[in-house]
C-alpha atoms as a PDB file:
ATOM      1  CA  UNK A   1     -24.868  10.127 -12.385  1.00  0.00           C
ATOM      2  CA  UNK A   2     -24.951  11.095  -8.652  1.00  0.00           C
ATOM      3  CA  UNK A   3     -20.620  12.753  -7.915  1.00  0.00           C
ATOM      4  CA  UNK A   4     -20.790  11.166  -4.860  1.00  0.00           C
ATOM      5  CA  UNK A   5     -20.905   7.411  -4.411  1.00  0.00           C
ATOM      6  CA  UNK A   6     -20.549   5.571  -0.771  1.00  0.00           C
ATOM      7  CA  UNK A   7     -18.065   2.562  -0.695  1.00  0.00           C
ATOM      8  CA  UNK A   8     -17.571   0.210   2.507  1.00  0.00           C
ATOM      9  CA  UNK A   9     -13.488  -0.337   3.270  1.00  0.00           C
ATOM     10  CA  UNK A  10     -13.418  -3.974   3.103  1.00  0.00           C
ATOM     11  CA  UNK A  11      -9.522  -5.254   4.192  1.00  0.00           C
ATOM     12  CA  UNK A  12      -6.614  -4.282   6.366  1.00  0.00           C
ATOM     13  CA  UNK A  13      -4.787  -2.665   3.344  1.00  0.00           C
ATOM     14  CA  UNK A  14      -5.399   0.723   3.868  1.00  0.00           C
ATOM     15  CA  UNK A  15      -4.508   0.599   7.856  1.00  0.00           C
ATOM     16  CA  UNK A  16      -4.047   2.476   9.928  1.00  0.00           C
ATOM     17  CA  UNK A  17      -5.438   5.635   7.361  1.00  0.00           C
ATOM     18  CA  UNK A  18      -9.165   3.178   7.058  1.00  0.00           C
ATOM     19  CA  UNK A  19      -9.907   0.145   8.758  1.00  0.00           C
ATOM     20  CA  UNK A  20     -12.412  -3.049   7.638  1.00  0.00           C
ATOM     21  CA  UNK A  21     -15.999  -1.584   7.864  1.00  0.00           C
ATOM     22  CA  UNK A  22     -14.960   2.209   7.921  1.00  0.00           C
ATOM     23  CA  UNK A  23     -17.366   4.287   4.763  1.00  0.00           C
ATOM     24  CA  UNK A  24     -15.836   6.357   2.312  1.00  0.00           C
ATOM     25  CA  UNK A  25     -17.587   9.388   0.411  1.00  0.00           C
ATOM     26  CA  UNK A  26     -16.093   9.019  -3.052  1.00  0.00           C
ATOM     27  CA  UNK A  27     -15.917  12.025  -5.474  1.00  0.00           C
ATOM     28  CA  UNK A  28     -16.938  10.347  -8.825  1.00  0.00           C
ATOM     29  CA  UNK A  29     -15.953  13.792 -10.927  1.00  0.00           C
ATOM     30  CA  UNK A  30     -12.967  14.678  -9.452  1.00  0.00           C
ATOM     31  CA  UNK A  31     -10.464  13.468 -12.016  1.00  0.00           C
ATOM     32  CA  UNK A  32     -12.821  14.662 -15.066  1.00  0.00           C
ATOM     33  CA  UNK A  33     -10.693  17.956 -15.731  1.00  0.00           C
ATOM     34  CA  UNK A  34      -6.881  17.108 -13.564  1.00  0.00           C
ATOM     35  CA  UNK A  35      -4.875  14.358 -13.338  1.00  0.00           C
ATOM     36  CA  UNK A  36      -4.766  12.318 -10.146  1.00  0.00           C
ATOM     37  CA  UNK A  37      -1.730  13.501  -7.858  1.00  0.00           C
ATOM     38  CA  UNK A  38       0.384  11.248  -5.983  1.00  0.00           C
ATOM     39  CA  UNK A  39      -0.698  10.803  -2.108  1.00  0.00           C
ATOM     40  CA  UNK A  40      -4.921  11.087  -2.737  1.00  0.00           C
ATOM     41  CA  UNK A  41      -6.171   7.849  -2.044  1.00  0.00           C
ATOM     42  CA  UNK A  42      -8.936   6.797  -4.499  1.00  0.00           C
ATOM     43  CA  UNK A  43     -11.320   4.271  -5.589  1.00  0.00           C
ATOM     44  CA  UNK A  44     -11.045   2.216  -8.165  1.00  0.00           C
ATOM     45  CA  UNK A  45     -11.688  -1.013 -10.249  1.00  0.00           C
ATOM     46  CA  UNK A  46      -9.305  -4.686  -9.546  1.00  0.00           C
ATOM     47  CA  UNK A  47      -7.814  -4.205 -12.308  1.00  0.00           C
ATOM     48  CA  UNK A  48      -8.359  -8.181 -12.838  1.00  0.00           C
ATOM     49  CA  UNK A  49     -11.715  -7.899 -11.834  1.00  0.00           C
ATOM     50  CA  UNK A  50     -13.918  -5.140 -12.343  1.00  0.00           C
ATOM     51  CA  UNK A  51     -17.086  -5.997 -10.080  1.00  0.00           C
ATOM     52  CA  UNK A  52     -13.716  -5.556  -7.346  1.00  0.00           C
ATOM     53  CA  UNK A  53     -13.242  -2.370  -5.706  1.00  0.00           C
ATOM     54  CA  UNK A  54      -9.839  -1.316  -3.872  1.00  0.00           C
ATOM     55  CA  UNK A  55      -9.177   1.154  -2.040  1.00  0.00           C
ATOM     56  CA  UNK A  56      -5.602   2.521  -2.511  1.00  0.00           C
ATOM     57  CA  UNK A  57      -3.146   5.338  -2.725  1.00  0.00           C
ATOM     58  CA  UNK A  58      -1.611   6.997  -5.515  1.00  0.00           C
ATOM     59  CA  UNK A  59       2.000   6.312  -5.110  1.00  0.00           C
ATOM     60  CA  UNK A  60       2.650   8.153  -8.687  1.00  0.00           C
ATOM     61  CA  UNK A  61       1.351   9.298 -11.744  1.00  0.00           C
ATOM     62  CA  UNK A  62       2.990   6.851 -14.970  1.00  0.00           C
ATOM     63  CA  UNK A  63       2.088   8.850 -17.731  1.00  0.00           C
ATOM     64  CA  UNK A  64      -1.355  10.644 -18.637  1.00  0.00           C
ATOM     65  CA  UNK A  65      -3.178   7.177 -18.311  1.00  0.00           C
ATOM     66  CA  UNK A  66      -1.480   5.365 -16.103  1.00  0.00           C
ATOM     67  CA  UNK A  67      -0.561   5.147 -12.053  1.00  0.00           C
ATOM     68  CA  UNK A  68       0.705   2.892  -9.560  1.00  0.00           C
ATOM     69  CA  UNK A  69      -1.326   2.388  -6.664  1.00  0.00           C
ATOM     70  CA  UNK A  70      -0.485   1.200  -3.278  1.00  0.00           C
ATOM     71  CA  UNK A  71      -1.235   0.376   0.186  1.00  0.00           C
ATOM     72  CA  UNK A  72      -1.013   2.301   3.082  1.00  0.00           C
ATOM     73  CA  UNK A  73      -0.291  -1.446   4.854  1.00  0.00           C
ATOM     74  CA  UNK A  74       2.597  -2.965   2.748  1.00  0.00           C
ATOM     75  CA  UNK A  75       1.912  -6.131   3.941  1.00  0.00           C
ATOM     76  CA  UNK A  76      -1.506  -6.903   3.949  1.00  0.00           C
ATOM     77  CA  UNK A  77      -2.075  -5.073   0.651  1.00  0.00           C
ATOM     78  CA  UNK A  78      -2.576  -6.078  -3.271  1.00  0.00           C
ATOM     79  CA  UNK A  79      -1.470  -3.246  -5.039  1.00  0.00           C
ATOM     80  CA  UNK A  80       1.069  -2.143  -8.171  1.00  0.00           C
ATOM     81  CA  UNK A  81       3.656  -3.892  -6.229  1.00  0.00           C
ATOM     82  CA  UNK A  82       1.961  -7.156  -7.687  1.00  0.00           C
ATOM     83  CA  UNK A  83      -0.297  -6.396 -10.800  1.00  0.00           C
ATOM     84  CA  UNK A  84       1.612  -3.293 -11.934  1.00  0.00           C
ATOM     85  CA  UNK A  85       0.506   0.002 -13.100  1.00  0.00           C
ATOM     86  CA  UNK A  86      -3.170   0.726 -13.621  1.00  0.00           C
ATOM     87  CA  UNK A  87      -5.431   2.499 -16.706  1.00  0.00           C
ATOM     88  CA  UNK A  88      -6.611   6.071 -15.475  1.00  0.00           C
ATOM     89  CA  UNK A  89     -10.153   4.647 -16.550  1.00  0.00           C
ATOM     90  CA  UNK A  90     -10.572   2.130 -13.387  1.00  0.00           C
ATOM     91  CA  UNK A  91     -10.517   4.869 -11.230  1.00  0.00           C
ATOM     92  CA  UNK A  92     -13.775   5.163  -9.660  1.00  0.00           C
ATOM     93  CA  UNK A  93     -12.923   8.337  -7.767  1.00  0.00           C
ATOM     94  CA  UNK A  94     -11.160  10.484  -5.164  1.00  0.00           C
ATOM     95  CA  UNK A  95     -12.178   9.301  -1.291  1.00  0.00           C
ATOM     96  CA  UNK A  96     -13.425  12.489  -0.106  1.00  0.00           C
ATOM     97  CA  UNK A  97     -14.214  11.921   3.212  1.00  0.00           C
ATOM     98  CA  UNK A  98     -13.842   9.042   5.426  1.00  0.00           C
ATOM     99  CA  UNK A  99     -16.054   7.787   8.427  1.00  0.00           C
ATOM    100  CA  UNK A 100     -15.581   5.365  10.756  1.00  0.00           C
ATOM    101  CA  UNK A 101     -18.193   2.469  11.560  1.00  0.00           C
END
């Protein structure tokens, strides 16, 4: 598998950081030998449906397989806030760079 994976921002959640239709660069192998940190925004898996992706922030670190994820947007965004902490394993990976439309 390729480490770097293009995803398309798709909602207002992550405003005013990304913005609907701005491409991220994800880093597929960047959690493979450290934890996530709190503040790297990331890729992952709804954790209530898995052909989903979000886009969030790590807001912390739960544990060695779990985080909460949030946001940048508090209001416009489904996050921890409402479906709680989330498995290590549906992160996809660590947005390495960012670039507009």
């Amino acid at each position: 598998m390729f480490p770097l994976s293009r995803f398309r921002v798709a909602d207002d959640s992550m405003r005013p950081t990304l913005l609907p239709g701005d491409y991220v660069l994800v880093n597929r192998w960047a959690f493979r030998r450290r934890a996530p940190v709190a503040g790297e925004i990331v890729v992952l898996r709804h954790p209530h449906n898995s052909s989903h992706f979000l886009v969030k922030r790590i807001a912390s670190v739960a544990g060695p397989d779990t985080v909460f994820v949030v946001g940048d947007n508090e209001a416009r965004s489904e996050d921890s806030r409402q479906f709680g902490p989330v498995a290590r394993g549906l992160i996809v990976g660590k947005v390495w760079v960012a670039a507009m439309r």
